[in-house]
PDB file of N, CA and C in Angstrom:
ATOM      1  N   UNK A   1      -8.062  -9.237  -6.563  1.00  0.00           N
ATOM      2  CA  UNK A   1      -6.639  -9.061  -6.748  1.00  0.00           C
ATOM      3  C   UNK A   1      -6.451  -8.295  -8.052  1.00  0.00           C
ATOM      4  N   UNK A   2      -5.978  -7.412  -8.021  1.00  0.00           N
ATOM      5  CA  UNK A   2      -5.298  -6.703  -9.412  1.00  0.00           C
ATOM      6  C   UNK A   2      -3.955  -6.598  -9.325  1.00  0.00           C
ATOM      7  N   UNK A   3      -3.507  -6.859 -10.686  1.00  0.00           N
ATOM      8  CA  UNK A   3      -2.226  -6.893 -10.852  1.00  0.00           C
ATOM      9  C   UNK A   3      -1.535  -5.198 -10.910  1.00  0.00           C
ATOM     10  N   UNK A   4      -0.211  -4.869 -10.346  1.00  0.00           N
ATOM     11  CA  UNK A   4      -0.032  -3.222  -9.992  1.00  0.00           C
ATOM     12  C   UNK A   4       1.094  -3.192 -11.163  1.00  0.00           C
ATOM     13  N   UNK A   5       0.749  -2.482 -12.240  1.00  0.00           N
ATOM     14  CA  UNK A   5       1.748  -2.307 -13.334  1.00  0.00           C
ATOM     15  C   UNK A   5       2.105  -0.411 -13.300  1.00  0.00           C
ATOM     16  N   UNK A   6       1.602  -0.034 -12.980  1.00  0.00           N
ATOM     17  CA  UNK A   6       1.514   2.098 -13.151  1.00  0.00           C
ATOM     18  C   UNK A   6       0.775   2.382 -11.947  1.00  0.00           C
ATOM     19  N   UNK A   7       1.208   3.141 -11.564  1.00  0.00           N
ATOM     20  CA  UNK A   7       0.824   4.246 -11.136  1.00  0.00           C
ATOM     21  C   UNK A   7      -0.226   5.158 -11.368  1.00  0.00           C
ATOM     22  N   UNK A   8      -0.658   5.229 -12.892  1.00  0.00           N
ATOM     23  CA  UNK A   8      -1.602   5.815 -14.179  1.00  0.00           C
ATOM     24  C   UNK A   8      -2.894   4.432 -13.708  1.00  0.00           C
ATOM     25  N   UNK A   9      -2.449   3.473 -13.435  1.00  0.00           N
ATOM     26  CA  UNK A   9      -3.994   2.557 -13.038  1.00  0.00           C
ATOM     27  C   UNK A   9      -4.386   2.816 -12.001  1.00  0.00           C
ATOM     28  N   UNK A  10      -4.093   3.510 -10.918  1.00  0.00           N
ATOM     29  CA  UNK A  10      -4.413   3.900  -9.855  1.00  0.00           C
ATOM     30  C   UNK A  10      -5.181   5.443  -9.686  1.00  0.00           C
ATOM     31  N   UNK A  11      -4.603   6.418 -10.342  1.00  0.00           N
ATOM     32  CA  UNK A  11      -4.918   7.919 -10.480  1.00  0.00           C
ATOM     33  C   UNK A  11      -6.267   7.873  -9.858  1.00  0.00           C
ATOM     34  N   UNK A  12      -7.249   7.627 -10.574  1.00  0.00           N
ATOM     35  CA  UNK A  12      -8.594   8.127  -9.976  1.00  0.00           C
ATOM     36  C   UNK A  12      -9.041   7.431  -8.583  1.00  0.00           C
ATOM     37  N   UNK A  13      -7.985   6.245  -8.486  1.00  0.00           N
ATOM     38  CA  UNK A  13      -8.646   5.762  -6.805  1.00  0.00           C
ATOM     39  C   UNK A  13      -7.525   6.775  -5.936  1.00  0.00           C
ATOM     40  N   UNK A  14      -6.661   7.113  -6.575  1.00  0.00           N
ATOM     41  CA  UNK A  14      -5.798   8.011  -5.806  1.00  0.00           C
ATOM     42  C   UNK A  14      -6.134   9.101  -5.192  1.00  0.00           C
ATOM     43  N   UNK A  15      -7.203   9.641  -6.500  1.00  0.00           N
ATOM     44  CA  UNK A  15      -8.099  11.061  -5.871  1.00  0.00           C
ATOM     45  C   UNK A  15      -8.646  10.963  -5.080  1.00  0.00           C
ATOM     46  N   UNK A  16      -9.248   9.747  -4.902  1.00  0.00           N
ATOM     47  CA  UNK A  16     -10.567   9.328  -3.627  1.00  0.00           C
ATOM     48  C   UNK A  16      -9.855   9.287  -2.519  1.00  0.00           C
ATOM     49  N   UNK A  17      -8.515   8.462  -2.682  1.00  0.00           N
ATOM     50  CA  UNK A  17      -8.106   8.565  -1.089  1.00  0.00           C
ATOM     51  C   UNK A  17      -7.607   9.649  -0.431  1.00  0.00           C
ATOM     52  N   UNK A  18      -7.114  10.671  -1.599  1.00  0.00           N
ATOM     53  CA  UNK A  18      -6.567  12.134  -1.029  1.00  0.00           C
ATOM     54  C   UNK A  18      -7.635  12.683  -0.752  1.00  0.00           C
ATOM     55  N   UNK A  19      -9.155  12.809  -1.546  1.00  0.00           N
ATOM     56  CA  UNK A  19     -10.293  13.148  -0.592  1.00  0.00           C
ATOM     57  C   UNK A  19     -11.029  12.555   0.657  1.00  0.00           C
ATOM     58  N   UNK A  20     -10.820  11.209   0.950  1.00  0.00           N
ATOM     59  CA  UNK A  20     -11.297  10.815   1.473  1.00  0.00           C
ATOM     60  C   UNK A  20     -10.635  11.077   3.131  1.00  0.00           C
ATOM     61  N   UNK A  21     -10.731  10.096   4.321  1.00  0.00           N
ATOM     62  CA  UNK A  21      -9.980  10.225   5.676  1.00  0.00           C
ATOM     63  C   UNK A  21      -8.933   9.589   6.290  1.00  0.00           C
ATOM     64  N   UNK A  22      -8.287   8.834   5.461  1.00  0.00           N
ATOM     65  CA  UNK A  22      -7.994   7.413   5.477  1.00  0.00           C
ATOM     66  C   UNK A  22      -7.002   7.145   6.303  1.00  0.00           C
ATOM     67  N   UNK A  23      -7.008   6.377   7.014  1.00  0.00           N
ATOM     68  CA  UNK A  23      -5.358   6.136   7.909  1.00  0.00           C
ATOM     69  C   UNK A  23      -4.887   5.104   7.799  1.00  0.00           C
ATOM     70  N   UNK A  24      -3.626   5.065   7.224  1.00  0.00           N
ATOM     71  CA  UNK A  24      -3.302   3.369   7.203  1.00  0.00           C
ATOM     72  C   UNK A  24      -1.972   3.162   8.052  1.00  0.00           C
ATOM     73  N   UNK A  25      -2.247   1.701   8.291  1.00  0.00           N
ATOM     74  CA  UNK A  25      -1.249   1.376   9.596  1.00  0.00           C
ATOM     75  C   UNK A  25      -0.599  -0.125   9.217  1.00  0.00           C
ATOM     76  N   UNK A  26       0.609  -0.312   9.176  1.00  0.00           N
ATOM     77  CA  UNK A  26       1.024  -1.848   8.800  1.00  0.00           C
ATOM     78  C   UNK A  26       0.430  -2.910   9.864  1.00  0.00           C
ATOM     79  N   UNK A  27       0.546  -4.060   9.550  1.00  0.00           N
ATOM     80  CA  UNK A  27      -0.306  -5.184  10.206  1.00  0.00           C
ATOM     81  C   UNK A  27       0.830  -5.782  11.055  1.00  0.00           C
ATOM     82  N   UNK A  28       0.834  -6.660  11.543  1.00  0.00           N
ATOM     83  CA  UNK A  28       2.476  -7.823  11.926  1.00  0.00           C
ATOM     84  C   UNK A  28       2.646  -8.644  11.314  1.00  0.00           C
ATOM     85  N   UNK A  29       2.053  -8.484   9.984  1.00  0.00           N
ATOM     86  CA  UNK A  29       2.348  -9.220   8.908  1.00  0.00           C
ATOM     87  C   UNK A  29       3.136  -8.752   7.453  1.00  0.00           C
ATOM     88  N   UNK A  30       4.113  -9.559   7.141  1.00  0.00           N
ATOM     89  CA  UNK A  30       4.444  -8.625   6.159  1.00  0.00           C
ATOM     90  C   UNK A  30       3.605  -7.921   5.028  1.00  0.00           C
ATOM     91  N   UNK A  31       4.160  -7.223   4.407  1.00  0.00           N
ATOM     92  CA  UNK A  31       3.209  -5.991   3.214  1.00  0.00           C
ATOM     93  C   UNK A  31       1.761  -6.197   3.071  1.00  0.00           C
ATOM     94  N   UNK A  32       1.298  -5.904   4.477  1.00  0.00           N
ATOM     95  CA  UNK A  32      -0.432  -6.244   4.737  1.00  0.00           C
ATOM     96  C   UNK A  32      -0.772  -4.882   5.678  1.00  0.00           C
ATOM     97  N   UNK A  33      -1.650  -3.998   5.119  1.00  0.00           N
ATOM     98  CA  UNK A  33      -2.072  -2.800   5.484  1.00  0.00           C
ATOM     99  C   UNK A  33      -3.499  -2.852   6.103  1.00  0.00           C
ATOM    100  N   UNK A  34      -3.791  -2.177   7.399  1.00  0.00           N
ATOM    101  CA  UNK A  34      -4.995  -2.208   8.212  1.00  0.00           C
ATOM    102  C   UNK A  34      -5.341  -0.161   7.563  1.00  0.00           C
ATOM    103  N   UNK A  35      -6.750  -0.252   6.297  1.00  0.00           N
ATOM    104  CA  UNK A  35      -6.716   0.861   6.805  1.00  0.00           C
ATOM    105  C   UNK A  35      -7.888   1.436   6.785  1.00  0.00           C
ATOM    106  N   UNK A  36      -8.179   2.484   7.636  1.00  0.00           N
ATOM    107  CA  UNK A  36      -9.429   2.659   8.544  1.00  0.00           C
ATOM    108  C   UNK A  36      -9.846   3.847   7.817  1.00  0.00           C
ATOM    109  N   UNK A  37     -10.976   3.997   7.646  1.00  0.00           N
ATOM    110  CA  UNK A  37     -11.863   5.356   7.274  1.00  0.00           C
ATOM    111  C   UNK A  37     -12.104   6.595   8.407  1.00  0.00           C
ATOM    112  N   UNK A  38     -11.913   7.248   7.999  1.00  0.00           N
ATOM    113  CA  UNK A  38     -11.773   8.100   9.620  1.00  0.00           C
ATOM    114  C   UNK A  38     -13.243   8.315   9.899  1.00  0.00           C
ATOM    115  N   UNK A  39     -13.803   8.733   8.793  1.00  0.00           N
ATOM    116  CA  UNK A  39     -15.335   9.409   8.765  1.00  0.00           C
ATOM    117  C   UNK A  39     -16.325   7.973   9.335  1.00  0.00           C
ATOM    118  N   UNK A  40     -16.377   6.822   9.077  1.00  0.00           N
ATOM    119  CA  UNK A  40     -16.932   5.906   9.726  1.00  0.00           C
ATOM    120  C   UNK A  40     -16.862   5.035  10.338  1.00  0.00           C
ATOM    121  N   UNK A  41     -15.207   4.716  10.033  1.00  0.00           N
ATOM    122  CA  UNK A  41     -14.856   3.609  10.753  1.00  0.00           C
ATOM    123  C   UNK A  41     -14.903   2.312  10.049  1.00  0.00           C
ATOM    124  N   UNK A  42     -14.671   2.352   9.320  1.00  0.00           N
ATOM    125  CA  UNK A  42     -14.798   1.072   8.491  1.00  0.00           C
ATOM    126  C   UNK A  42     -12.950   0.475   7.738  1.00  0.00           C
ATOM    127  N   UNK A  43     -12.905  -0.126   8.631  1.00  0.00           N
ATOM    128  CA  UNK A  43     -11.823  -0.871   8.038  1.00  0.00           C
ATOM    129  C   UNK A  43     -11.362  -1.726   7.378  1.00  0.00           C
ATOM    130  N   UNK A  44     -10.361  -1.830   6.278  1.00  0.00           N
ATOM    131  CA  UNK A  44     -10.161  -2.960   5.528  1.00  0.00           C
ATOM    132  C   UNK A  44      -8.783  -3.260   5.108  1.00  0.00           C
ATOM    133  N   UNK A  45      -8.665  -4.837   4.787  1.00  0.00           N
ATOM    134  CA  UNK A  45      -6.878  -4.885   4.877  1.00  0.00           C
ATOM    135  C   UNK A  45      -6.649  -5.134   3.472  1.00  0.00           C
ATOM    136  N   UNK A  46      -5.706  -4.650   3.218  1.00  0.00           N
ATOM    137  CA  UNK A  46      -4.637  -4.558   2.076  1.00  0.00           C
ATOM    138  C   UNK A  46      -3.314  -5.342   1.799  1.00  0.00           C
ATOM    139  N   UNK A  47      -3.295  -5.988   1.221  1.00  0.00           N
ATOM    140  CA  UNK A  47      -2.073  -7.269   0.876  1.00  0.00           C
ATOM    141  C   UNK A  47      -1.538  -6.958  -0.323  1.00  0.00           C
ATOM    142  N   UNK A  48      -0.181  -6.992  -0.301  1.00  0.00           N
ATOM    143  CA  UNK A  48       0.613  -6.429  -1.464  1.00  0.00           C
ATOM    144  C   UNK A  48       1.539  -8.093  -1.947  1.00  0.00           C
ATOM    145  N   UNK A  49       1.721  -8.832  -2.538  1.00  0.00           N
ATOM    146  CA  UNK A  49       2.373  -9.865  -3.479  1.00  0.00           C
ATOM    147  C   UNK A  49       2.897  -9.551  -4.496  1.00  0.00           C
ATOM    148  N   UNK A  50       4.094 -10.884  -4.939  1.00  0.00           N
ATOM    149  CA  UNK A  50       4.935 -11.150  -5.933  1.00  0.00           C
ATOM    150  C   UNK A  50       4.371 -12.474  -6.516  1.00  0.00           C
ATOM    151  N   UNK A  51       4.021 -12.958  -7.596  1.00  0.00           N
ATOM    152  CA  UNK A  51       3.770 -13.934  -8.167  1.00  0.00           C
ATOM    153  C   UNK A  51       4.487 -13.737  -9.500  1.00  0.00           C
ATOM    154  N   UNK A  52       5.593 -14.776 -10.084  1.00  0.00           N
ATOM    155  CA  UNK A  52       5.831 -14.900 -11.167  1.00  0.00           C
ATOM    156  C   UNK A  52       6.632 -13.843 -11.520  1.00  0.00           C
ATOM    157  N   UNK A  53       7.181 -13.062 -10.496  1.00  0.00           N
ATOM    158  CA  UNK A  53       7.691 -11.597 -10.940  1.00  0.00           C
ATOM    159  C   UNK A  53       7.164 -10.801 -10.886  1.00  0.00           C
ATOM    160  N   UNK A  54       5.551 -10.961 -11.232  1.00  0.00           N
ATOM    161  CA  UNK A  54       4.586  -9.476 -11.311  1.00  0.00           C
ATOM    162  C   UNK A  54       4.043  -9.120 -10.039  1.00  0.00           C
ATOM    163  N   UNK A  55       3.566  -7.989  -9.464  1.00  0.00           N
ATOM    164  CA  UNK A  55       3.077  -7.674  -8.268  1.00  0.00           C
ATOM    165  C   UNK A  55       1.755  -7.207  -8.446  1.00  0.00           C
ATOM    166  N   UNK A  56       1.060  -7.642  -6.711  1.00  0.00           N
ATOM    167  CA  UNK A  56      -0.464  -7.514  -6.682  1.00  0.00           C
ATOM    168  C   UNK A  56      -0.569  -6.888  -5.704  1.00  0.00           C
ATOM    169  N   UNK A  57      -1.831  -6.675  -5.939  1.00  0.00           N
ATOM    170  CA  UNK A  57      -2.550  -5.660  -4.422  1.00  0.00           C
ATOM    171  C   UNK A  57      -4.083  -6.083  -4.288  1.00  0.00           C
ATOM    172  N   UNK A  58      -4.578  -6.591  -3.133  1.00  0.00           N
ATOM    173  CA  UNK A  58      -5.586  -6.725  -3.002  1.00  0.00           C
ATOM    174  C   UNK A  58      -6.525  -5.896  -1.187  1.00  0.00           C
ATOM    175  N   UNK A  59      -7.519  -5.896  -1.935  1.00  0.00           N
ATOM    176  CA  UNK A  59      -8.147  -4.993  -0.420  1.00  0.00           C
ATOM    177  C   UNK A  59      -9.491  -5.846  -0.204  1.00  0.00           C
ATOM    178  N   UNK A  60     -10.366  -5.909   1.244  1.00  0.00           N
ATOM    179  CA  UNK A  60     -11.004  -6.879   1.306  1.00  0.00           C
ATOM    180  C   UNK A  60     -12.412  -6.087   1.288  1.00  0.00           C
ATOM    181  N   UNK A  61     -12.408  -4.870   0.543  1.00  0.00           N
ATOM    182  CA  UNK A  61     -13.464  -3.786   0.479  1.00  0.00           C
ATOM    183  C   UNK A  61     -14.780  -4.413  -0.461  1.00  0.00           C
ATOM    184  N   UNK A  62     -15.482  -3.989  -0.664  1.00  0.00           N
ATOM    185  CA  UNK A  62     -16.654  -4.704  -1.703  1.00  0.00           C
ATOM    186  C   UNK A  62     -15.607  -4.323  -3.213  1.00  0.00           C
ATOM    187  N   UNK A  63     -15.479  -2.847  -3.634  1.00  0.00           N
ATOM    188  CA  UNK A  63     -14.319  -2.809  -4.892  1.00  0.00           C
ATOM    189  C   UNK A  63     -13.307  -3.943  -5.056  1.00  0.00           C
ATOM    190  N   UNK A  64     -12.296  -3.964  -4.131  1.00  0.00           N
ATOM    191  CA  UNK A  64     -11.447  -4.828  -4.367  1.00  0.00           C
ATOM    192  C   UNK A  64     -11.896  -6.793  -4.246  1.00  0.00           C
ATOM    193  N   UNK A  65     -13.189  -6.816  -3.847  1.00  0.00           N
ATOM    194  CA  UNK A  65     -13.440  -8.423  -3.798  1.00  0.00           C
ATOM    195  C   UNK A  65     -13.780  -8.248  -5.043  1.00  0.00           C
ATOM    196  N   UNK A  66     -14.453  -7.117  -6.651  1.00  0.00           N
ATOM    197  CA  UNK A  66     -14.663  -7.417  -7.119  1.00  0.00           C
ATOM    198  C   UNK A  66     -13.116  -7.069  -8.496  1.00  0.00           C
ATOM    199  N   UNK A  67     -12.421  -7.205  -8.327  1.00  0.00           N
ATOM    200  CA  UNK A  67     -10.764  -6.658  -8.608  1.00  0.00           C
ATOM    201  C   UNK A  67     -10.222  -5.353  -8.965  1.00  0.00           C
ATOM    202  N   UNK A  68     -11.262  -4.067  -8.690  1.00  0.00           N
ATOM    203  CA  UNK A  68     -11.271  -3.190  -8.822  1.00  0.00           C
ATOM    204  C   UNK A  68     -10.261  -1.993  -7.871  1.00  0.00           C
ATOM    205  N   UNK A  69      -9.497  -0.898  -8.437  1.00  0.00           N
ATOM    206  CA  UNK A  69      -8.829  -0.721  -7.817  1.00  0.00           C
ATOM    207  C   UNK A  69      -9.511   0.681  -6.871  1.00  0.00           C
ATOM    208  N   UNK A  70      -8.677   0.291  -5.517  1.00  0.00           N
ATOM    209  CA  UNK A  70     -10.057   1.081  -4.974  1.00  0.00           C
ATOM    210  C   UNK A  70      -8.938   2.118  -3.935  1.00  0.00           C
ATOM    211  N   UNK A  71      -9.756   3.022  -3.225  1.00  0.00           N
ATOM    212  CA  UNK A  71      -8.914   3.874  -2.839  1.00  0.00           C
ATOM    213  C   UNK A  71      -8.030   3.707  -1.013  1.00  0.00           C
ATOM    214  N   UNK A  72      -8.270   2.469  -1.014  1.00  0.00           N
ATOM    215  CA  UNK A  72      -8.186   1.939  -0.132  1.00  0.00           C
ATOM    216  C   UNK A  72      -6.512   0.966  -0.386  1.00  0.00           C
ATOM    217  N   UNK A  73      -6.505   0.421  -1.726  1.00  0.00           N
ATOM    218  CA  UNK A  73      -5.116   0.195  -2.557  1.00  0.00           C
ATOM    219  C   UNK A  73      -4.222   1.090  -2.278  1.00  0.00           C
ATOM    220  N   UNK A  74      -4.826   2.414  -2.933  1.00  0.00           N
ATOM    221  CA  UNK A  74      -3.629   3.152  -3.747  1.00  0.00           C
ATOM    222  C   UNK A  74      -3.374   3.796  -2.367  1.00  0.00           C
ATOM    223  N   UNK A  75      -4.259   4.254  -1.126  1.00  0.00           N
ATOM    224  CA  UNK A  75      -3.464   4.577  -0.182  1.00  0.00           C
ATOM    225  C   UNK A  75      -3.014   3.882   0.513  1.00  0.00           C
ATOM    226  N   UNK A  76      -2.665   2.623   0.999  1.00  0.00           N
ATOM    227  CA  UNK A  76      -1.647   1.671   1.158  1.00  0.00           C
ATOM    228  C   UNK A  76      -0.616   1.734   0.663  1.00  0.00           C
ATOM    229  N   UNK A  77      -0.778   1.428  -1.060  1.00  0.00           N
ATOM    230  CA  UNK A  77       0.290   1.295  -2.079  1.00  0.00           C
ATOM    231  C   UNK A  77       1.469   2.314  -1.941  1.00  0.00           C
ATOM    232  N   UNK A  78       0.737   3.994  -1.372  1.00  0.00           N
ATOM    233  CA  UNK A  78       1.449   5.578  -1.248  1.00  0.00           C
ATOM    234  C   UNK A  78       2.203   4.606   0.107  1.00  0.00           C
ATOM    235  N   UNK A  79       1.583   4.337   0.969  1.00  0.00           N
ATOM    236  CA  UNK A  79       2.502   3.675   2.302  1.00  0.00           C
ATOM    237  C   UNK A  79       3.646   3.172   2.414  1.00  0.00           C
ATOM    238  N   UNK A  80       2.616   2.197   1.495  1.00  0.00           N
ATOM    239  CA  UNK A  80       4.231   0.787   1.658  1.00  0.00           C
ATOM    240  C   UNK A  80       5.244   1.474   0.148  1.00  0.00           C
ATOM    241  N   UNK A  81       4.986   1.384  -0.399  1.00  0.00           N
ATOM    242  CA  UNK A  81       6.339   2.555  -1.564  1.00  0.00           C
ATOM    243  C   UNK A  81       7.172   3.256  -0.051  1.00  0.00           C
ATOM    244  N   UNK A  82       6.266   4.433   0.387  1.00  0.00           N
ATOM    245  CA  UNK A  82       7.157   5.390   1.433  1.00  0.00           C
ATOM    246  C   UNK A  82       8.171   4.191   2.604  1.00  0.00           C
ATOM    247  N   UNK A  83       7.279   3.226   3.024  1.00  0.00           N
ATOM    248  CA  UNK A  83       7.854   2.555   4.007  1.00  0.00           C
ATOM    249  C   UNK A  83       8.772   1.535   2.987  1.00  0.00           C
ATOM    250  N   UNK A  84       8.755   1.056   2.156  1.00  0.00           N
ATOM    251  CA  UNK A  84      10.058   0.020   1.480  1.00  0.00           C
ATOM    252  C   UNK A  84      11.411   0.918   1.264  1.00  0.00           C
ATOM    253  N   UNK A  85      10.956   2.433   0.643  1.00  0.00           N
ATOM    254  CA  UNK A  85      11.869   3.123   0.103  1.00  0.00           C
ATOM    255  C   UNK A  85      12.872   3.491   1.927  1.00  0.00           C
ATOM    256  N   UNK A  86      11.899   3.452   2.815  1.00  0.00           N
ATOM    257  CA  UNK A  86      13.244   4.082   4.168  1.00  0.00           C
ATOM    258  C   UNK A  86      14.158   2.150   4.539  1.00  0.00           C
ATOM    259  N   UNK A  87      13.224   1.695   4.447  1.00  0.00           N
ATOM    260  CA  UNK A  87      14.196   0.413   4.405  1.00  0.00           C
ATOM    261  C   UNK A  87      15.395   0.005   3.825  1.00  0.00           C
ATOM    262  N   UNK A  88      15.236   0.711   2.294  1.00  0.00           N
ATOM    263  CA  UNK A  88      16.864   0.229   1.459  1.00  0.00           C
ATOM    264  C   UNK A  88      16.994   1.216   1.929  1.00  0.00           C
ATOM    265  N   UNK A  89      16.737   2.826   2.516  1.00  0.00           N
ATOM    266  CA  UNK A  89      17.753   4.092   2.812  1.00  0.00           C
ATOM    267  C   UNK A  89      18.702   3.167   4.232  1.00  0.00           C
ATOM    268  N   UNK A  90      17.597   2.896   5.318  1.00  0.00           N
ATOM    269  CA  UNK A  90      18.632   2.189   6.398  1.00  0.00           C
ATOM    270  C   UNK A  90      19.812   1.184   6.141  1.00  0.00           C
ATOM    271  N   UNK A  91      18.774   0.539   5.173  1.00  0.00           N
ATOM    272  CA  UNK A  91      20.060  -0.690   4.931  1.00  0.00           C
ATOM    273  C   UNK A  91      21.472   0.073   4.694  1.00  0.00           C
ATOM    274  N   UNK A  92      21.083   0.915   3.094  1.00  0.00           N
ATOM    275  CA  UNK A  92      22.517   0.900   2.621  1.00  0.00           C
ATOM    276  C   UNK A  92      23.064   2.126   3.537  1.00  0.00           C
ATOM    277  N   UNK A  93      22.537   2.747   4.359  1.00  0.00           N
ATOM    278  CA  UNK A  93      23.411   3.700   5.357  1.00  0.00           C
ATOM    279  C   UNK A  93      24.117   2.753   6.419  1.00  0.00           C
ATOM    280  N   UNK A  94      23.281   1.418   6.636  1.00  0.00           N
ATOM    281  CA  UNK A  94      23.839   0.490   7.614  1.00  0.00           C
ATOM    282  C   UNK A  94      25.066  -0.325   7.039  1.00  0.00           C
ATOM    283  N   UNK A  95      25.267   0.021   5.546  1.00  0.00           N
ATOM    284  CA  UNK A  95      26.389  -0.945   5.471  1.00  0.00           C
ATOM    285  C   UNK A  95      27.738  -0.053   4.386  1.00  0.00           C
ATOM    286  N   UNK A  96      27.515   1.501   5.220  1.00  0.00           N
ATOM    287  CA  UNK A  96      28.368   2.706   4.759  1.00  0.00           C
ATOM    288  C   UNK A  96      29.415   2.329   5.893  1.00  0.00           C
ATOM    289  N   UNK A  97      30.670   2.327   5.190  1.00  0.00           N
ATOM    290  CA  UNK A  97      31.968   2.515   6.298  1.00  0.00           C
ATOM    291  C   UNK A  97      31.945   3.349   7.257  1.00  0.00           C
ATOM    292  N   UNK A  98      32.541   2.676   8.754  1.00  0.00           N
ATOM    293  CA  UNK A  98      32.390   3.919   9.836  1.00  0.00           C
ATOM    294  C   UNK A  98      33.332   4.753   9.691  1.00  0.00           C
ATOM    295  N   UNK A  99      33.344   6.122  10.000  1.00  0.00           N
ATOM    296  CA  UNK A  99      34.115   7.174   9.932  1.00  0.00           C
ATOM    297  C   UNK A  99      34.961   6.756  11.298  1.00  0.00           C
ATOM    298  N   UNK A 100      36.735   7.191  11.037  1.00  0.00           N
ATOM    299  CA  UNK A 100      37.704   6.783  12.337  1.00  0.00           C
ATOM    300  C   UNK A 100      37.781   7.528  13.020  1.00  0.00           C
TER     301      UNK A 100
END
Protein backbone atom coordinates (compact mmCIF):
# COMPACT_ATOMS: atom_id res chain seq x y z
CA UNK A 1 0.00 0.00 0.00
CA UNK A 2 1.41 3.47 -0.65
CA UNK A 3 0.01 6.39 0.37
CA UNK A 4 -0.93 8.81 -3.14
CA UNK A 5 0.12 12.43 -2.18
CA UNK A 6 1.59 13.87 -6.09
CA UNK A 7 1.54 13.00 -8.99
CA UNK A 8 5.66 13.80 -8.92
CA UNK A 9 5.65 10.18 -6.77
CA UNK A 10 4.44 8.47 -9.55
CA UNK A 11 6.47 10.07 -12.73
CA UNK A 12 8.89 7.31 -13.31
CA UNK A 13 6.23 4.41 -12.86
CA UNK A 14 4.28 6.64 -15.19
CA UNK A 15 6.96 6.27 -17.89
CA UNK A 16 6.82 2.53 -17.62
CA UNK A 17 3.24 2.37 -18.13
CA UNK A 18 3.24 4.78 -21.18
CA UNK A 19 5.99 2.34 -22.43
CA UNK A 20 4.71 -0.52 -21.49
CA UNK A 21 1.00 -2.41 -23.04
CA UNK A 22 -1.22 -2.01 -20.42
CA UNK A 23 -5.02 -2.18 -20.43
CA UNK A 24 -6.97 -1.41 -17.60
CA UNK A 25 -10.55 -2.23 -16.99
CA UNK A 26 -12.74 -1.43 -13.71
CA UNK A 27 -13.71 -4.51 -11.59
CA UNK A 28 -17.62 -4.67 -10.06
CA UNK A 29 -16.13 -3.45 -7.34
CA UNK A 30 -15.77 -0.10 -6.39
CA UNK A 31 -12.23 1.88 -7.24
CA UNK A 32 -10.61 -1.66 -7.94
CA UNK A 33 -8.78 -1.91 -11.36
CA UNK A 34 -8.14 -5.36 -13.36
CA UNK A 35 -5.06 -4.49 -15.38
CA UNK A 36 -3.58 -6.73 -17.91
CA UNK A 37 -0.18 -6.58 -19.71
CA UNK A 38 -0.80 -6.89 -23.25
CA UNK A 39 2.72 -8.31 -24.10
CA UNK A 40 2.17 -11.36 -21.62
CA UNK A 41 -0.70 -11.45 -20.07
CA UNK A 42 -0.17 -11.01 -16.74
CA UNK A 43 -2.67 -9.44 -14.71
CA UNK A 44 -3.00 -7.57 -11.58
CA UNK A 45 -5.60 -5.66 -9.45
CA UNK A 46 -5.40 -2.27 -8.23
CA UNK A 47 -7.39 -0.82 -5.18
CA UNK A 48 -7.64 2.78 -4.62
CA UNK A 49 -8.78 3.89 -0.57
CA UNK A 50 -9.54 6.66 1.88
CA UNK A 51 -8.23 6.15 5.36
CA UNK A 52 -8.19 9.03 7.78
CA UNK A 53 -8.62 11.45 4.89
CA UNK A 54 -5.47 10.36 3.11
CA UNK A 55 -5.66 8.16 -0.03
CA UNK A 56 -4.01 4.81 -1.11
CA UNK A 57 -3.29 2.71 -3.94
CA UNK A 58 -2.30 -0.66 -3.85
CA UNK A 59 -1.48 -3.33 -6.75
CA UNK A 60 -1.07 -7.09 -6.11
CA UNK A 61 2.21 -7.08 -8.47
CA UNK A 62 5.56 -8.29 -6.71
CA UNK A 63 6.42 -4.00 -6.65
CA UNK A 64 3.38 -3.12 -5.05
CA UNK A 65 3.32 -6.24 -2.31
CA UNK A 66 6.56 -4.66 -1.57
CA UNK A 67 4.89 -0.77 -1.32
CA UNK A 68 6.50 0.36 -4.23
CA UNK A 69 4.91 2.39 -6.76
CA UNK A 70 4.64 0.50 -9.80
CA UNK A 71 3.40 1.07 -13.23
CA UNK A 72 0.60 -0.84 -12.89
CA UNK A 73 -0.70 2.08 -10.04
CA UNK A 74 -0.10 4.98 -11.93
CA UNK A 75 -1.95 3.47 -14.95
CA UNK A 76 -5.01 2.77 -13.03
CA UNK A 77 -4.55 5.94 -11.00
CA UNK A 78 -4.53 7.89 -15.07
CA UNK A 79 -8.07 5.71 -15.16
CA UNK A 80 -9.85 6.17 -12.27
CA UNK A 81 -8.84 10.28 -12.10
CA UNK A 82 -10.36 10.11 -16.02
CA UNK A 83 -13.35 7.91 -14.83
CA UNK A 84 -14.21 9.99 -11.28
CA UNK A 85 -13.68 13.29 -13.19
CA UNK A 86 -16.86 12.12 -16.00
CA UNK A 87 -18.86 11.21 -12.91
CA UNK A 88 -19.05 14.78 -11.17
CA UNK A 89 -19.29 16.06 -15.15
CA UNK A 90 -22.72 13.73 -15.26
CA UNK A 91 -23.78 14.50 -11.98
CA UNK A 92 -23.64 18.22 -12.09
CA UNK A 93 -25.06 18.25 -15.85
CA UNK A 94 -27.78 15.92 -14.19
CA UNK A 95 -28.78 18.43 -11.77
CA UNK A 96 -28.60 21.64 -14.48
CA UNK A 97 -32.21 23.11 -14.94
CA UNK A 98 -34.23 21.78 -17.91
CA UNK A 99 -34.50 24.17 -20.70
CA UNK A 100 -38.69 25.02 -21.42
Amino acid sequence: MIELVNAEQLAKATDRAKAGNLFVQPTTLPRQYRVTNRDNGNQYVVDFFVRNGKRYGHCSCKGGERNLACKHLSAAAGFHVMRMAAQREAQRVAQMPQAA
